[in-house]
PDB file of N, CA and C in Angstrom:
ATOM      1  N   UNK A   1      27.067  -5.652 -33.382  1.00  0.00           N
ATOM      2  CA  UNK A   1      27.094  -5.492 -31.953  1.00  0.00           C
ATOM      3  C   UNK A   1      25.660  -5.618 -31.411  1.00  0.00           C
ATOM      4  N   UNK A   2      25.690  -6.702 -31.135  1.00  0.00           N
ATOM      5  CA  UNK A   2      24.387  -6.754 -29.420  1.00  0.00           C
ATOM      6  C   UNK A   2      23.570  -5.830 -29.034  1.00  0.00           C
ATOM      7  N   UNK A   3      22.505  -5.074 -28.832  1.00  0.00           N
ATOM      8  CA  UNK A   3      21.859  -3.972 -28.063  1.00  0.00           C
ATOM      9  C   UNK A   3      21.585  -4.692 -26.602  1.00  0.00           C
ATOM     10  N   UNK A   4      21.839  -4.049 -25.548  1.00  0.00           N
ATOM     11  CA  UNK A   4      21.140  -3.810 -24.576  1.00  0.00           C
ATOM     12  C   UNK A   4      19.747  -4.112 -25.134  1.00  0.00           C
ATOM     13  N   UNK A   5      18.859  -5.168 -23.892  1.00  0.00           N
ATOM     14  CA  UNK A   5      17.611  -5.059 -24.105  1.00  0.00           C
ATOM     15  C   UNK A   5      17.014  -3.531 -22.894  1.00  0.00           C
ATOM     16  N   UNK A   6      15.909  -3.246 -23.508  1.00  0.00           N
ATOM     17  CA  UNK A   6      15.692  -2.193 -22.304  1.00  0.00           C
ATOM     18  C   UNK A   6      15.020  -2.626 -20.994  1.00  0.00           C
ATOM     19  N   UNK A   7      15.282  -2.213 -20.314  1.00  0.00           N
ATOM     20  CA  UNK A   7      14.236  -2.613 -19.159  1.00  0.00           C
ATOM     21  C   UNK A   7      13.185  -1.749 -18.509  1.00  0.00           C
ATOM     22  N   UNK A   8      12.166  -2.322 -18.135  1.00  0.00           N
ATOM     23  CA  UNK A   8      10.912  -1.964 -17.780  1.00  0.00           C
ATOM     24  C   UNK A   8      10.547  -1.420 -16.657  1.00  0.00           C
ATOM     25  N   UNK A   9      10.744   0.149 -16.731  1.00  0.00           N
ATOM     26  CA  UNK A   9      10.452   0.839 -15.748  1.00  0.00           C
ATOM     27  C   UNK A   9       8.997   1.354 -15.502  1.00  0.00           C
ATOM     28  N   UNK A  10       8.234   1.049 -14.440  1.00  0.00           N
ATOM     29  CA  UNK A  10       7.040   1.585 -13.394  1.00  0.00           C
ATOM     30  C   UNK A  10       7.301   2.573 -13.134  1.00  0.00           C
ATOM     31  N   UNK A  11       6.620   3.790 -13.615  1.00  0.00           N
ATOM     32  CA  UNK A  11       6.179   4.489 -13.063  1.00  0.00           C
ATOM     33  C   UNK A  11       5.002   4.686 -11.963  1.00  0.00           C
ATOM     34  N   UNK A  12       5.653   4.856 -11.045  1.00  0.00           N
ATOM     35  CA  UNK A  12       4.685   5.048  -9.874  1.00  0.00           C
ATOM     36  C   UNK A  12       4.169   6.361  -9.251  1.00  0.00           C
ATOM     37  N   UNK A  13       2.723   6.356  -9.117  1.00  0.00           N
ATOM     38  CA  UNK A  13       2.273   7.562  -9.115  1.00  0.00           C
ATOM     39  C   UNK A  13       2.840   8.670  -7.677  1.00  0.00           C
ATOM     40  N   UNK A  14       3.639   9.779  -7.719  1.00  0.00           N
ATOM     41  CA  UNK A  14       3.414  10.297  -6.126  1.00  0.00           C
ATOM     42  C   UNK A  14       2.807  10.646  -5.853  1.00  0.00           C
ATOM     43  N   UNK A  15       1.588  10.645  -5.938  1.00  0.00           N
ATOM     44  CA  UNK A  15       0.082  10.963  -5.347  1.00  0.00           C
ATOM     45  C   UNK A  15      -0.533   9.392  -4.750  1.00  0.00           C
ATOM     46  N   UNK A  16      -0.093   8.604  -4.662  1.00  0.00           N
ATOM     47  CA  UNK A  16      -0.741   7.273  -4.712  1.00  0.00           C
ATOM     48  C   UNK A  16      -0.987   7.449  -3.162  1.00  0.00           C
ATOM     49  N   UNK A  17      -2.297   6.948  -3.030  1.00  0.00           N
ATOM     50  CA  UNK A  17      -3.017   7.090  -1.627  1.00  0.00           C
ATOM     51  C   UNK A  17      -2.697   7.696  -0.619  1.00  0.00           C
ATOM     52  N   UNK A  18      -2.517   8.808  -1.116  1.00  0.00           N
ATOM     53  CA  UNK A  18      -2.584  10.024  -0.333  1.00  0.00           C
ATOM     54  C   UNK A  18      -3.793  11.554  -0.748  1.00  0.00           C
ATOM     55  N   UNK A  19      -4.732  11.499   0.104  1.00  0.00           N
ATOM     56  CA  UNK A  19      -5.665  12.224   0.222  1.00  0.00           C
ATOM     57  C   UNK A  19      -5.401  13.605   0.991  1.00  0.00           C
ATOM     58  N   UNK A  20      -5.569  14.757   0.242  1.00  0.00           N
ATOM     59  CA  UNK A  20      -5.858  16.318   1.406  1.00  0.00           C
ATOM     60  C   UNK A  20      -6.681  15.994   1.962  1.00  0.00           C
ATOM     61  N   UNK A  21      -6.684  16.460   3.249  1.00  0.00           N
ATOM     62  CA  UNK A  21      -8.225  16.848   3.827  1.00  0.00           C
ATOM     63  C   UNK A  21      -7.970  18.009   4.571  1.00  0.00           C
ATOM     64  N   UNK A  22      -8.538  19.150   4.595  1.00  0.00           N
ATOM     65  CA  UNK A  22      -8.291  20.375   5.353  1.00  0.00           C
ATOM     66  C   UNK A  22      -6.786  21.018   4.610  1.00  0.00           C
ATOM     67  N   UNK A  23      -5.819  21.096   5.691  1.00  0.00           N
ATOM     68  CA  UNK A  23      -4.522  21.724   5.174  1.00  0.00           C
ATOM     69  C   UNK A  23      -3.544  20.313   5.998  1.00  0.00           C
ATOM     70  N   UNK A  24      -4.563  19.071   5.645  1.00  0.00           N
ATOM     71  CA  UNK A  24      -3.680  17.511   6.248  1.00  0.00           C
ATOM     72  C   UNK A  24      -3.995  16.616   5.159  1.00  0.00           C
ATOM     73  N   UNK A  25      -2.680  15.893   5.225  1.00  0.00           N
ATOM     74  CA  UNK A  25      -2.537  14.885   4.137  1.00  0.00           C
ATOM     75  C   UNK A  25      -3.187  13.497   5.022  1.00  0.00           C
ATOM     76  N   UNK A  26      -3.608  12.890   4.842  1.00  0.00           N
ATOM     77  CA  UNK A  26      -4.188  11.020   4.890  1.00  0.00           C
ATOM     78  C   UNK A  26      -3.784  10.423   4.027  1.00  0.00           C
ATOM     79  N   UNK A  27      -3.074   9.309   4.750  1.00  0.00           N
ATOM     80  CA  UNK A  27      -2.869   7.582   3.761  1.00  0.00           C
ATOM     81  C   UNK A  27      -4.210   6.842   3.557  1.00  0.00           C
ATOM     82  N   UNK A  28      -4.793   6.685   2.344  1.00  0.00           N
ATOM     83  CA  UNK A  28      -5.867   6.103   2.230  1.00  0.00           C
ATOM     84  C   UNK A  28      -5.989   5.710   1.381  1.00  0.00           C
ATOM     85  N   UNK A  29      -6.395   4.247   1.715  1.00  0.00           N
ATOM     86  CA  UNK A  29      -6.107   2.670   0.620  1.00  0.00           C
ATOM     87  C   UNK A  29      -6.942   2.200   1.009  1.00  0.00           C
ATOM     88  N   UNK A  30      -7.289   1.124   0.080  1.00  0.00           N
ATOM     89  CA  UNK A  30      -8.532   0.443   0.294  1.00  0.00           C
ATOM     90  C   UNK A  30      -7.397  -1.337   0.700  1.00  0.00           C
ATOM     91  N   UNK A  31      -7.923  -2.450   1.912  1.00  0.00           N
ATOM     92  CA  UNK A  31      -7.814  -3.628   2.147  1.00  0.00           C
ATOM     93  C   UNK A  31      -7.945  -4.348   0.598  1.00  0.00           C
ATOM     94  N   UNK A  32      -7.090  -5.173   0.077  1.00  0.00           N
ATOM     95  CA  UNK A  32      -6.945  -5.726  -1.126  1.00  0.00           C
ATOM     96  C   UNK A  32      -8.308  -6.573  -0.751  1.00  0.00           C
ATOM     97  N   UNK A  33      -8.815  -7.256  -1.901  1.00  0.00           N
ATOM     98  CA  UNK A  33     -10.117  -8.023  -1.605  1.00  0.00           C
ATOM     99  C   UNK A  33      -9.937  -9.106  -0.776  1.00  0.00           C
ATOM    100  N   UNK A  34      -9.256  -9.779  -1.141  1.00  0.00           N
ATOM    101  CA  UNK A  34      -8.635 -11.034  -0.859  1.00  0.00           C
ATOM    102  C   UNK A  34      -7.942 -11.350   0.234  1.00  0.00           C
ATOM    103  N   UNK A  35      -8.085 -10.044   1.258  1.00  0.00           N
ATOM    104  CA  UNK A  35      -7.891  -9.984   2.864  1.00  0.00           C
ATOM    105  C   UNK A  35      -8.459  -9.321   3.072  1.00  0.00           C
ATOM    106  N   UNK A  36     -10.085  -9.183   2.649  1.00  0.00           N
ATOM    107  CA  UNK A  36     -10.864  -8.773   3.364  1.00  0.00           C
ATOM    108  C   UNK A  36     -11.793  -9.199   4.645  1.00  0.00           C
ATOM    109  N   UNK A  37     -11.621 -10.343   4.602  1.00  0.00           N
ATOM    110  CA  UNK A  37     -12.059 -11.364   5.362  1.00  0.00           C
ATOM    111  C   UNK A  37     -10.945 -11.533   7.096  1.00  0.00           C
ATOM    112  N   UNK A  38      -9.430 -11.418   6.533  1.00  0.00           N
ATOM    113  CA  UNK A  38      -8.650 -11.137   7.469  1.00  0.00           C
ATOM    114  C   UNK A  38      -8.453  -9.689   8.370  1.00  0.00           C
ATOM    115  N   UNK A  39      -8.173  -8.752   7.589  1.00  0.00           N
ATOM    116  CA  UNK A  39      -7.581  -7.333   7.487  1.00  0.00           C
ATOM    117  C   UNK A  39      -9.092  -6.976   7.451  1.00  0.00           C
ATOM    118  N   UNK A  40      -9.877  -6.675   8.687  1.00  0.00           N
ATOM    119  CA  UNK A  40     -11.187  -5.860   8.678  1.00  0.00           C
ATOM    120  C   UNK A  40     -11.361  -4.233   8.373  1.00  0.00           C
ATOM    121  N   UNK A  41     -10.170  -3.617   7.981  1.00  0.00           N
ATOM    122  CA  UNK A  41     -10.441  -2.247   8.279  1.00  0.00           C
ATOM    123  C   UNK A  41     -10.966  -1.636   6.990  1.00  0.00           C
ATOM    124  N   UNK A  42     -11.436  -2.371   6.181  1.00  0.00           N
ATOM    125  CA  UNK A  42     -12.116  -2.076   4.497  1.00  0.00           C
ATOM    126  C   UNK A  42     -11.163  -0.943   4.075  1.00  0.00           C
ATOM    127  N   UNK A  43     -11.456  -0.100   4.472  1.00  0.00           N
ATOM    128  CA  UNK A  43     -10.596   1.059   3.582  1.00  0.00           C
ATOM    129  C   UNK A  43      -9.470   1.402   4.723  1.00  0.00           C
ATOM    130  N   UNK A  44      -8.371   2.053   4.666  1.00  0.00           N
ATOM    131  CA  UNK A  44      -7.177   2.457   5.541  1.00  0.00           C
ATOM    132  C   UNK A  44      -7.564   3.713   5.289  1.00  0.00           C
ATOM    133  N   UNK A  45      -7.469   4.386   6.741  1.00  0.00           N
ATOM    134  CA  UNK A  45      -7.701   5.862   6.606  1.00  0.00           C
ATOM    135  C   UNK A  45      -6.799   6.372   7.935  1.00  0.00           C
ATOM    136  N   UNK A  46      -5.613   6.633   7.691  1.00  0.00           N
ATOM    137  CA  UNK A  46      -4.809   7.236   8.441  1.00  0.00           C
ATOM    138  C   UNK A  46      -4.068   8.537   8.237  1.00  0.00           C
ATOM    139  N   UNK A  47      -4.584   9.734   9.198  1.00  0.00           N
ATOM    140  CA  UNK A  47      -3.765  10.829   9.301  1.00  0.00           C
ATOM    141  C   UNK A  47      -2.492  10.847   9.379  1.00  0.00           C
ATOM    142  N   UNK A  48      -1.368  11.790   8.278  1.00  0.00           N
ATOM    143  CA  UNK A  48      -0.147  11.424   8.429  1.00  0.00           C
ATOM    144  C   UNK A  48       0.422  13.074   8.923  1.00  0.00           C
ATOM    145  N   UNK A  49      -0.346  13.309   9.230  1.00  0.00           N
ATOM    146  CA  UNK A  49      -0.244  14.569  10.604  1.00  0.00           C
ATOM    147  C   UNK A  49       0.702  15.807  10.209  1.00  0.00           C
ATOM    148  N   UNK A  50       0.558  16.033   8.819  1.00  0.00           N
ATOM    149  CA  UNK A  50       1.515  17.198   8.164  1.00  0.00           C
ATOM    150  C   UNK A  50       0.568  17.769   7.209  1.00  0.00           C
ATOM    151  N   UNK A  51       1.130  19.118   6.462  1.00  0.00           N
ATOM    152  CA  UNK A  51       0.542  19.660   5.617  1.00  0.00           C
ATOM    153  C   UNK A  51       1.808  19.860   4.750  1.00  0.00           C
ATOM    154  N   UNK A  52       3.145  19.009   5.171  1.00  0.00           N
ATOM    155  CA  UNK A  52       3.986  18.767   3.328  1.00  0.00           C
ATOM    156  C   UNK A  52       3.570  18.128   2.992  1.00  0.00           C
ATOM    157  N   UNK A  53       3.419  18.387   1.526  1.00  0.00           N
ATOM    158  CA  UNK A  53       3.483  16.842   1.014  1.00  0.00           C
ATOM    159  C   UNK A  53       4.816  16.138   0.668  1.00  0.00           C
ATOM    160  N   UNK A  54       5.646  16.529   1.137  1.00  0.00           N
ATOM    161  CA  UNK A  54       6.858  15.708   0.702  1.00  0.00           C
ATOM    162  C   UNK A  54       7.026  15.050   1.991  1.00  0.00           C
ATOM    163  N   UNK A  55       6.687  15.485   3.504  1.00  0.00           N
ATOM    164  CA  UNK A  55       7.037  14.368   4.731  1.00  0.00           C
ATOM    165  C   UNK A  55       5.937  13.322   4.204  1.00  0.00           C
ATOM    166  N   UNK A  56       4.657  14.321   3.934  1.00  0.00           N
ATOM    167  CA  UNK A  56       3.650  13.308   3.751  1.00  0.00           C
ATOM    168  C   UNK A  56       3.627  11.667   2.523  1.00  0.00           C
ATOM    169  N   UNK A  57       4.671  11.595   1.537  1.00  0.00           N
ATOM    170  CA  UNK A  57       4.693  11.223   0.698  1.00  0.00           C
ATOM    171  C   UNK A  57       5.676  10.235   1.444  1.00  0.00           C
ATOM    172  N   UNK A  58       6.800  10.574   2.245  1.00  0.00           N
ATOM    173  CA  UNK A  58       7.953   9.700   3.289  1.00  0.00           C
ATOM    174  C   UNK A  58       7.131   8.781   4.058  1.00  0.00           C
ATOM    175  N   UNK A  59       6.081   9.791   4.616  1.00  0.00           N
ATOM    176  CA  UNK A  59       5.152   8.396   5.961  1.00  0.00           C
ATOM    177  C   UNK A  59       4.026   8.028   4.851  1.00  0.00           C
ATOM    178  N   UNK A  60       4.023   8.202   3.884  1.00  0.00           N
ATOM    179  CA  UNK A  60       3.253   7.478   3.211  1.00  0.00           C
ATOM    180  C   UNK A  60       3.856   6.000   3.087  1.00  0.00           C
ATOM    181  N   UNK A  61       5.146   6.132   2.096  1.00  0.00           N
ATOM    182  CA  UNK A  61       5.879   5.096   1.886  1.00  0.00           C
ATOM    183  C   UNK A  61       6.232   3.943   3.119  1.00  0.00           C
ATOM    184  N   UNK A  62       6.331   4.571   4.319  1.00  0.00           N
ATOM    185  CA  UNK A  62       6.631   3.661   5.406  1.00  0.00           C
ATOM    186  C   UNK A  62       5.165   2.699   5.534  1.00  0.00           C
ATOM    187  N   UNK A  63       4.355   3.783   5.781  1.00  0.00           N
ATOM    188  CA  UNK A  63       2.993   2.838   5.861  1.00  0.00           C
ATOM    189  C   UNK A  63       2.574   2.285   4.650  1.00  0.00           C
ATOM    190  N   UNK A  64       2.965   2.429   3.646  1.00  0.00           N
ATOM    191  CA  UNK A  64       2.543   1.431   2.302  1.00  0.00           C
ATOM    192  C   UNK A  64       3.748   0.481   2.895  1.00  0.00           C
ATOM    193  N   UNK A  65       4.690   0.350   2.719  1.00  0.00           N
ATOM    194  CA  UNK A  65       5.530  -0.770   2.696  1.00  0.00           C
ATOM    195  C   UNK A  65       5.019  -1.586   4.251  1.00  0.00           C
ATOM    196  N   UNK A  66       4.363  -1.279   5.131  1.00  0.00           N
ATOM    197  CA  UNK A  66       3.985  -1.734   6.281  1.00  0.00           C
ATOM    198  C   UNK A  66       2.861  -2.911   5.898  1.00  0.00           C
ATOM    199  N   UNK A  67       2.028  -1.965   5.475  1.00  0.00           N
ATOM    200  CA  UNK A  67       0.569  -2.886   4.621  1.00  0.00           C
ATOM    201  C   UNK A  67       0.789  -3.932   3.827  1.00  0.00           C
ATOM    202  N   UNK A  68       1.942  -3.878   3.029  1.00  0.00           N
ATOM    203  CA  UNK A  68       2.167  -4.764   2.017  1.00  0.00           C
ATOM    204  C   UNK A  68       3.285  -5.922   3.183  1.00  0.00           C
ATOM    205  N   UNK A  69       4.279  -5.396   3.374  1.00  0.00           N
ATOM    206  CA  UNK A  69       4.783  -6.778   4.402  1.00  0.00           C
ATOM    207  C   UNK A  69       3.548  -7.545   5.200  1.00  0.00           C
ATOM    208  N   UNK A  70       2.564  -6.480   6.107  1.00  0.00           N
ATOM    209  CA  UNK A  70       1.471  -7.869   6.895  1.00  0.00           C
ATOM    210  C   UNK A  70       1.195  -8.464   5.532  1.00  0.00           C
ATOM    211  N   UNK A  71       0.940  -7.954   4.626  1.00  0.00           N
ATOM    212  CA  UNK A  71       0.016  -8.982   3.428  1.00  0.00           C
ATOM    213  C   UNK A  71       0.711  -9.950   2.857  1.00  0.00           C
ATOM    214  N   UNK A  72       1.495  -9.628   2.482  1.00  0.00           N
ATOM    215  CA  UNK A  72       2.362 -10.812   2.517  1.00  0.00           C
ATOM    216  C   UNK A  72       2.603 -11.720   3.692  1.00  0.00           C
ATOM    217  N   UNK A  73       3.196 -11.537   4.506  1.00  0.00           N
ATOM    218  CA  UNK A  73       3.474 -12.616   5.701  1.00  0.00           C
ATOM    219  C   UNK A  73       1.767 -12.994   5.782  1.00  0.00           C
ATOM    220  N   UNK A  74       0.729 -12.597   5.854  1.00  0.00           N
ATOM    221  CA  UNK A  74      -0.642 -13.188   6.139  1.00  0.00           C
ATOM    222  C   UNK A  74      -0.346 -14.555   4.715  1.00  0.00           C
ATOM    223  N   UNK A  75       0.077 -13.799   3.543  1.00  0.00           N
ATOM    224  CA  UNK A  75      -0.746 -14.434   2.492  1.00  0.00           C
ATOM    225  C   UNK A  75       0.516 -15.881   2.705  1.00  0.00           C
ATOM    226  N   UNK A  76       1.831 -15.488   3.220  1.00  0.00           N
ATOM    227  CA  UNK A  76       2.757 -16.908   3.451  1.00  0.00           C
ATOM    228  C   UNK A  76       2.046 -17.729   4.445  1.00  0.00           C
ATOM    229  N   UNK A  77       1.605 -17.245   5.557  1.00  0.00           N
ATOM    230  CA  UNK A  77       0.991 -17.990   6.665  1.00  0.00           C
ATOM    231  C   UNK A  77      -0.372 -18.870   6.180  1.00  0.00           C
ATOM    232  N   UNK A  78      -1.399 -18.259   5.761  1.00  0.00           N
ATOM    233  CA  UNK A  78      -2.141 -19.291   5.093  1.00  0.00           C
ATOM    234  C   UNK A  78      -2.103 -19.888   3.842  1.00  0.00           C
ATOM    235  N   UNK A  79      -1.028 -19.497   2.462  1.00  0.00           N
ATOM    236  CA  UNK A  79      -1.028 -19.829   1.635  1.00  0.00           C
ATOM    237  C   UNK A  79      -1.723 -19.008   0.095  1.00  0.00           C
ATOM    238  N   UNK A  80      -1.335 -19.177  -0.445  1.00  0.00           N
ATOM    239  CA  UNK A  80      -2.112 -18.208  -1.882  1.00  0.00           C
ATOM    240  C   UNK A  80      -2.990 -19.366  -2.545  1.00  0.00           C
ATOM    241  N   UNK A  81      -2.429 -20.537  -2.134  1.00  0.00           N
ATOM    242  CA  UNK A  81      -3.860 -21.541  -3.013  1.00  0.00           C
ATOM    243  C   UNK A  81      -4.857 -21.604  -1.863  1.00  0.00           C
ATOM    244  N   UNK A  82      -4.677 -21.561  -0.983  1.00  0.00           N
ATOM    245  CA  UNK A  82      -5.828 -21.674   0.348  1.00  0.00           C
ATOM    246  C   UNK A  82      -7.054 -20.328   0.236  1.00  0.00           C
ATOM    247  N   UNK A  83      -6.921 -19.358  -0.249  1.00  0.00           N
ATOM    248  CA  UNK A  83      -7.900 -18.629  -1.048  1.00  0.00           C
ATOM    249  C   UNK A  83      -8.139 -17.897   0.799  1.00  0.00           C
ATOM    250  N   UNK A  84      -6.909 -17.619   1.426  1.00  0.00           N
ATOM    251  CA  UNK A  84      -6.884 -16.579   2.622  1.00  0.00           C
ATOM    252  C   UNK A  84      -7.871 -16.868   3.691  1.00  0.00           C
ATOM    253  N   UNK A  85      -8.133 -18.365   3.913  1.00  0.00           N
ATOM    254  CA  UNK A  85      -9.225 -18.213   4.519  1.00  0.00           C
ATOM    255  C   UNK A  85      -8.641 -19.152   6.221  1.00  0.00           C
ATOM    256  N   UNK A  86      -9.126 -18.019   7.410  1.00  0.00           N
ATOM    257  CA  UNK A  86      -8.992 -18.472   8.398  1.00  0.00           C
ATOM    258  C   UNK A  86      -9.258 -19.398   9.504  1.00  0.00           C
ATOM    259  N   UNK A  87     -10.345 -19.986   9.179  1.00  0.00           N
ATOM    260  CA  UNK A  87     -10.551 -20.775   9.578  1.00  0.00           C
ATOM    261  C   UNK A  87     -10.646 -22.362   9.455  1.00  0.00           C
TER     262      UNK A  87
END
């Protein structure tokens, strides 16, 4: 009998760019390199205006999945062999 191959699960960190500061959580990521040139804000530093960390970990996820859709649609709009460049 056959085995099942296994499949390859990511673990993903729940701490992932999310910073305390005071008794407040911040989303804070750094602009991938390679839209740095587009996406000026070098590092992302946004208050997510709670002291859970479990809402904080919810508006984390919204604003990660936010960051990553512009980056993508940027990186479809100019291309991934075009090396992101706007002008």
């Amino acid at each position: 009998m056959a085995r099942k191959p296994k499949q390859l699960t990511i673990a993903r960190d729940p701490m992932r760019y999310l910073k305390a500061r005071g008794a407040k959580w911040h989303y804070v990521r750094r602009v991938p390199a390679h839209f740095a040139h587009i996406d000026g804000r070098g590092t992302i530093q946004i208050s997510l205006k709670t002291s859970s960390l479990d809402v904080a970990q919810l508006r984390r996820d919204s604003l990660e999945r936010a960051d990553e859709l512009l980056w993508c649609a940027v990186r479809m709009l100019w291309g991934a062999d075009d090396h992101m460049t706007a002008s």
